[in-house]
C-alpha atoms as a PDB file:
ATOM      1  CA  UNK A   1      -1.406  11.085  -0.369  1.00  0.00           C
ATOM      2  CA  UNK A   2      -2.791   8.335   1.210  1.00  0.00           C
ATOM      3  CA  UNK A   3      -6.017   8.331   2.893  1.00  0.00           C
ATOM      4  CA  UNK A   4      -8.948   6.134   4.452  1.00  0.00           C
ATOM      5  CA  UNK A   5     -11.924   3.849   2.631  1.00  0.00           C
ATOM      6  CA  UNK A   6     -12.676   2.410   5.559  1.00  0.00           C
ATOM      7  CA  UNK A   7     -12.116  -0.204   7.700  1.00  0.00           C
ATOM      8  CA  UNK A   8      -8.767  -1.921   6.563  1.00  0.00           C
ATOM      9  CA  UNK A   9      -9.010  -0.283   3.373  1.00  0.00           C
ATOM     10  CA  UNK A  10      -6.207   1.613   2.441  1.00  0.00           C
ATOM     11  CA  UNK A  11      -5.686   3.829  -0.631  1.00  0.00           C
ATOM     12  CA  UNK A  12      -2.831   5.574  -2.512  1.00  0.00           C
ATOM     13  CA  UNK A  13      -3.734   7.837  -4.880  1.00  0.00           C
ATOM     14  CA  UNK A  14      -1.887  10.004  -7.611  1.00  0.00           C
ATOM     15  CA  UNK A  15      -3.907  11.489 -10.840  1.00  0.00           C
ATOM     16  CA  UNK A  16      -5.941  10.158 -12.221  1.00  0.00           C
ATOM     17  CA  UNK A  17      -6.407   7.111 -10.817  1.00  0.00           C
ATOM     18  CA  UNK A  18      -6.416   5.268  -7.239  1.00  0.00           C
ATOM     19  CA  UNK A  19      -5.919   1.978  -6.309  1.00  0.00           C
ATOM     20  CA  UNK A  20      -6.892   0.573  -3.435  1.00  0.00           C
ATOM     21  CA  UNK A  21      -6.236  -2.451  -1.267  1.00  0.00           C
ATOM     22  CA  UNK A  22      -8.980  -4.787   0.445  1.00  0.00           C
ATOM     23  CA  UNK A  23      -9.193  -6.597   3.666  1.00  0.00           C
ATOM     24  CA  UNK A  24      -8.497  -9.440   1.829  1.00  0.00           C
ATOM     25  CA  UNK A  25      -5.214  -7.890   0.031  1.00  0.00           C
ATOM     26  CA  UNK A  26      -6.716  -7.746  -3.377  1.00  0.00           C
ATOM     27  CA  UNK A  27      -6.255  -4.592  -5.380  1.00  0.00           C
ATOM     28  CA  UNK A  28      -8.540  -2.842  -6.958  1.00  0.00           C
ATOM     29  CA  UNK A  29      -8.109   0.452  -9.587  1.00  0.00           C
ATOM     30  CA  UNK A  30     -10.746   2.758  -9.746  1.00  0.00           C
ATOM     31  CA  UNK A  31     -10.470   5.792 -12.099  1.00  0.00           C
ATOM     32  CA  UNK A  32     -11.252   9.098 -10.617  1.00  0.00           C
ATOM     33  CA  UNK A  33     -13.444  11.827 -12.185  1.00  0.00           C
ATOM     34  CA  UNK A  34     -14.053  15.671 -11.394  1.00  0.00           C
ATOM     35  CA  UNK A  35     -17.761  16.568 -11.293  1.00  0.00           C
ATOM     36  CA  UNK A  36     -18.663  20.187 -12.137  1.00  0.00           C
ATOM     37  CA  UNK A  37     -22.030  21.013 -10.095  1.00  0.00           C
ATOM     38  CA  UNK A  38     -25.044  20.931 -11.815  1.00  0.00           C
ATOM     39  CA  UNK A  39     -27.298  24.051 -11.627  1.00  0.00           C
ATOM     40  CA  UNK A  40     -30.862  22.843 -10.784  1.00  0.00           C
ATOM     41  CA  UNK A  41     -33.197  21.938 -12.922  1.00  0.00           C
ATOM     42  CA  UNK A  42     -30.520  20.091 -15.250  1.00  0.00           C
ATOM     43  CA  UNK A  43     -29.583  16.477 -15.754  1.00  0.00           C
ATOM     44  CA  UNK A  44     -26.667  14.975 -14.655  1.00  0.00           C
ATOM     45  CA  UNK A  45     -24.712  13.138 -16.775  1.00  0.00           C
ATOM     46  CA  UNK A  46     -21.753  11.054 -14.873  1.00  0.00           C
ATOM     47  CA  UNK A  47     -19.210   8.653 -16.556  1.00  0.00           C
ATOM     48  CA  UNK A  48     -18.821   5.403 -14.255  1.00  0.00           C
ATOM     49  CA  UNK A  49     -15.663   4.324 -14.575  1.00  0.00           C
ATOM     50  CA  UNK A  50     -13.768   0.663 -14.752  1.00  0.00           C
ATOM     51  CA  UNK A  51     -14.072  -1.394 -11.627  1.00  0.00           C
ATOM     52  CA  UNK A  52     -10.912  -3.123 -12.637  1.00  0.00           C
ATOM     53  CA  UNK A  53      -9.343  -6.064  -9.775  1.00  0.00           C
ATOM     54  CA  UNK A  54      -6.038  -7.503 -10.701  1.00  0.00           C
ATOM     55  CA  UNK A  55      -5.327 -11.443 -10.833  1.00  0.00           C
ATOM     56  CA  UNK A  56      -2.457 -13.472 -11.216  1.00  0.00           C
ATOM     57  CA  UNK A  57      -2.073 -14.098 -14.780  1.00  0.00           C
ATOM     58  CA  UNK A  58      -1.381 -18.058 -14.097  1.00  0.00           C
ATOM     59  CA  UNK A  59      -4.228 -18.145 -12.059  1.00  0.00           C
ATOM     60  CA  UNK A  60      -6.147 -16.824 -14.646  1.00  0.00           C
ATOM     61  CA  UNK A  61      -4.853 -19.324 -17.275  1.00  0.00           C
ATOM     62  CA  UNK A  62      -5.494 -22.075 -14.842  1.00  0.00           C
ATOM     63  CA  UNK A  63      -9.234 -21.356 -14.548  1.00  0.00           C
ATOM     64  CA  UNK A  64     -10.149 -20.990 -18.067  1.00  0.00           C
ATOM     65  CA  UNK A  65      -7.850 -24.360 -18.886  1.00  0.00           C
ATOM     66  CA  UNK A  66     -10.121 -26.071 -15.630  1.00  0.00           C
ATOM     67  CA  UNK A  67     -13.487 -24.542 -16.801  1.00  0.00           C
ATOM     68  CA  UNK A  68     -13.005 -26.114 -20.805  1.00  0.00           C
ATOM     69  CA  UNK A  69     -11.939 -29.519 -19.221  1.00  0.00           C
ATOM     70  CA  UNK A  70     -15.268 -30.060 -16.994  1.00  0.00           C
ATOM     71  CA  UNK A  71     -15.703 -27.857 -14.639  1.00  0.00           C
ATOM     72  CA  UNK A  72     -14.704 -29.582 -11.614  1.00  0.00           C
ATOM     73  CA  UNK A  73     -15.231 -26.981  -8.584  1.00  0.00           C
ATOM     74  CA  UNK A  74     -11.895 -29.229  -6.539  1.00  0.00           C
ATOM     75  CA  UNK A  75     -10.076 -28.498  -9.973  1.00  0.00           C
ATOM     76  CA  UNK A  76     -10.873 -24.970  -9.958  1.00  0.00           C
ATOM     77  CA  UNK A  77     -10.659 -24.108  -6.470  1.00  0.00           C
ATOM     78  CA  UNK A  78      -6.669 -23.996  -6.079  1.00  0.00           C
ATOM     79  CA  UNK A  79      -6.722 -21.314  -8.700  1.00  0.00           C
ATOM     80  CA  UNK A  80      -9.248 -19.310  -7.488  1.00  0.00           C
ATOM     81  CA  UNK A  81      -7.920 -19.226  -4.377  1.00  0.00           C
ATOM     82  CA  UNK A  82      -4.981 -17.309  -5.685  1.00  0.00           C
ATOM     83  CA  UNK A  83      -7.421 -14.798  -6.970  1.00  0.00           C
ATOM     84  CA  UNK A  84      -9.074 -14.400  -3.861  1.00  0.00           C
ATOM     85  CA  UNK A  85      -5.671 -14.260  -1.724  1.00  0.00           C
ATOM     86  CA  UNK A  86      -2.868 -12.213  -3.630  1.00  0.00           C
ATOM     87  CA  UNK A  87      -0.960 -13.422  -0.597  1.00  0.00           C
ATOM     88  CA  UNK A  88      -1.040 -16.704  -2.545  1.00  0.00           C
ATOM     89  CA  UNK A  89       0.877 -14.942  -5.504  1.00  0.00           C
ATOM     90  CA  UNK A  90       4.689 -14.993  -5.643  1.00  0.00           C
ATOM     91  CA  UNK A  91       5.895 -11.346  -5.653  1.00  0.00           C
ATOM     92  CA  UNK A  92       6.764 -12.459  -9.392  1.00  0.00           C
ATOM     93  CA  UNK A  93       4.239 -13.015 -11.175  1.00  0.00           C
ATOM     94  CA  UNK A  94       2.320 -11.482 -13.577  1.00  0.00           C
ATOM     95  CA  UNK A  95      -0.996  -9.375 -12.215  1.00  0.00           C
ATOM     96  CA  UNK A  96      -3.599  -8.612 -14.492  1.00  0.00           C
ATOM     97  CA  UNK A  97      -6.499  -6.218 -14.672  1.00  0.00           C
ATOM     98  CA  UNK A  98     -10.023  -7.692 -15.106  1.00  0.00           C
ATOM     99  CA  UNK A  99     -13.239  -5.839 -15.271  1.00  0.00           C
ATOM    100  CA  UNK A 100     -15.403  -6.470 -13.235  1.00  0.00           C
ATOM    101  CA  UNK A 101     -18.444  -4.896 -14.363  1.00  0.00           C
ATOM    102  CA  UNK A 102     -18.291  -7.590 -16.815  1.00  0.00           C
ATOM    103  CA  UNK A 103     -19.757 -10.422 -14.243  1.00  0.00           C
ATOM    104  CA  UNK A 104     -22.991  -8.499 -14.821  1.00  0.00           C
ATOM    105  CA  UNK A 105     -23.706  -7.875 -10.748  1.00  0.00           C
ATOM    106  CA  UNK A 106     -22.065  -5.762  -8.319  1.00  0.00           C
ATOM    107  CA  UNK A 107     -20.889  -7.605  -4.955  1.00  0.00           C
ATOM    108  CA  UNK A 108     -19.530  -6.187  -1.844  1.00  0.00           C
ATOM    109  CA  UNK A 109     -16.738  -8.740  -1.660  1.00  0.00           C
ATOM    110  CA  UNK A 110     -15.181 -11.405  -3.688  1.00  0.00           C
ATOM    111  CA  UNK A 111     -16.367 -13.647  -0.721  1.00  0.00           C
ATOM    112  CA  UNK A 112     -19.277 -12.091  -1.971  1.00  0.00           C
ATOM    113  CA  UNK A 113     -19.698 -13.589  -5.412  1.00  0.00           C
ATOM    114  CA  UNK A 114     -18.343 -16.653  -3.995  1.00  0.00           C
ATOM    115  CA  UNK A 115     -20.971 -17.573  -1.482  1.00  0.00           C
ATOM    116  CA  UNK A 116     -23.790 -16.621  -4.485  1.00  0.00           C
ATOM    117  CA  UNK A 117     -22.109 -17.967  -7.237  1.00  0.00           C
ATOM    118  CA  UNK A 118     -20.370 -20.707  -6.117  1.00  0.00           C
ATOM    119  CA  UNK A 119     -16.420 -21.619  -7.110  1.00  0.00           C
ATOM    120  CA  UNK A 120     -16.955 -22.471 -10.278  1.00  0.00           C
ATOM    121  CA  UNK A 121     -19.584 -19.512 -11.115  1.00  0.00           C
ATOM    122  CA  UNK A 122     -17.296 -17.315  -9.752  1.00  0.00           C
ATOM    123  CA  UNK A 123     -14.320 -18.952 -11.676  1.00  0.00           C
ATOM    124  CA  UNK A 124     -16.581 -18.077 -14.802  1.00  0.00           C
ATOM    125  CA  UNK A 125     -16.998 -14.311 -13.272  1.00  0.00           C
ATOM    126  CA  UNK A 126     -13.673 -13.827 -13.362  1.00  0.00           C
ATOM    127  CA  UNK A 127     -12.944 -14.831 -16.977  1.00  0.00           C
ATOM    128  CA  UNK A 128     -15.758 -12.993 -18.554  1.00  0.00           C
ATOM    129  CA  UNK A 129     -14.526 -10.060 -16.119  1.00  0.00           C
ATOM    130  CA  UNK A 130     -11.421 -10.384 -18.246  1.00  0.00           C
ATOM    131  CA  UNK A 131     -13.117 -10.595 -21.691  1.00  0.00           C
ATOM    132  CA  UNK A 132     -14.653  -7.222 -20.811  1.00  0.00           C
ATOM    133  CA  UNK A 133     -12.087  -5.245 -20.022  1.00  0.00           C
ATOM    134  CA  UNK A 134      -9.751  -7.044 -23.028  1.00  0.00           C
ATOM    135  CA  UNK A 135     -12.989  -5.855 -25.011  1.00  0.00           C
ATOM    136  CA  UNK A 136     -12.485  -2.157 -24.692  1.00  0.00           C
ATOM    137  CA  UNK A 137     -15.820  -0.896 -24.291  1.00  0.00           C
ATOM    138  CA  UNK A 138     -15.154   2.493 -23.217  1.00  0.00           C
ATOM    139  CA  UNK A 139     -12.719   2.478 -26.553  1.00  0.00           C
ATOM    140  CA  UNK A 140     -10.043   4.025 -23.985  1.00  0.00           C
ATOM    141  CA  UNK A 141      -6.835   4.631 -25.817  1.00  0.00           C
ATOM    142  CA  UNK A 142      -3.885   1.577 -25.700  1.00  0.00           C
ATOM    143  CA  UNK A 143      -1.311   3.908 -23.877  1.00  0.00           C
ATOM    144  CA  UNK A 144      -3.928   5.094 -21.140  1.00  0.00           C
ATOM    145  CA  UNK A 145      -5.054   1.161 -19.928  1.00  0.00           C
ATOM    146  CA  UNK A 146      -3.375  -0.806 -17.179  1.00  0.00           C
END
């Protein structure tokens, strides 16, 4: 069923996770999770989930080859763009997931990190984004990751 985040958010959902589309066209997957009340007086104990965003996989490639040859924000800039504009992305090519509680900091909005971060901080964001979720943390079984 689809329903509403918001303004120009949309979201289609099916167990057990959602994933959600941003002004900007981006996707996002967030992982749902059923909450039994908690009778007073008790802690409450909830699991965050992944904050995964999905990038073009050439894109992705780009930046990290750009970032280990200087880090030149005009070098940098054509490939983040495709990250911030799937619009950018031929129908294709390879998305995929990155982790974005790996950058460290939550932000509202790519645009977001961009205007604090800068292109090439955010270029960095996004590559240690991926090295998180390629990490595992959560030790999630293979055959239930994107």
């Amino acid at each position: 069923r689809a329903g509403d985040l918001g303004p120009s958010w949309t979201l289609a959902s099916g167990p057990p996770r959602n994933l959600a589309r941003s002004p900007t066209g981006a996707f996002y997957l967030t992982t749902m999770v059923a909450v039994e009340p908690v009778p007073d007086g008790e802690e409450e104990d909830i699991a965050i989930g992944q904050d995964l965003f999905y990038v073009s996989e050439k894109a992705l490639a780009g930046i990290k080859e750009k970032l280990s040859n200087g880090k030149k924000e005009e070098d940098i800039k054509p490939f983040l763009d495709k990250v911030l504009d799937p619009e950018l992305v031929p129908d294709e090519e390879m998305m995929v997931p990155v982790d974005m509680r790996g950058v460290g900091k939550e932000f509202d909005s790519m645009e977001d990190m961009v205007a604090e971060l800068g292109v090439v901080g955010t270029a960095e964001a996004i590559v240690k984004a991926r090295e998180y979720f390629e990490a595992n943390k959560d030790e999630e079984p293979e055959d239930e990751r994107p």
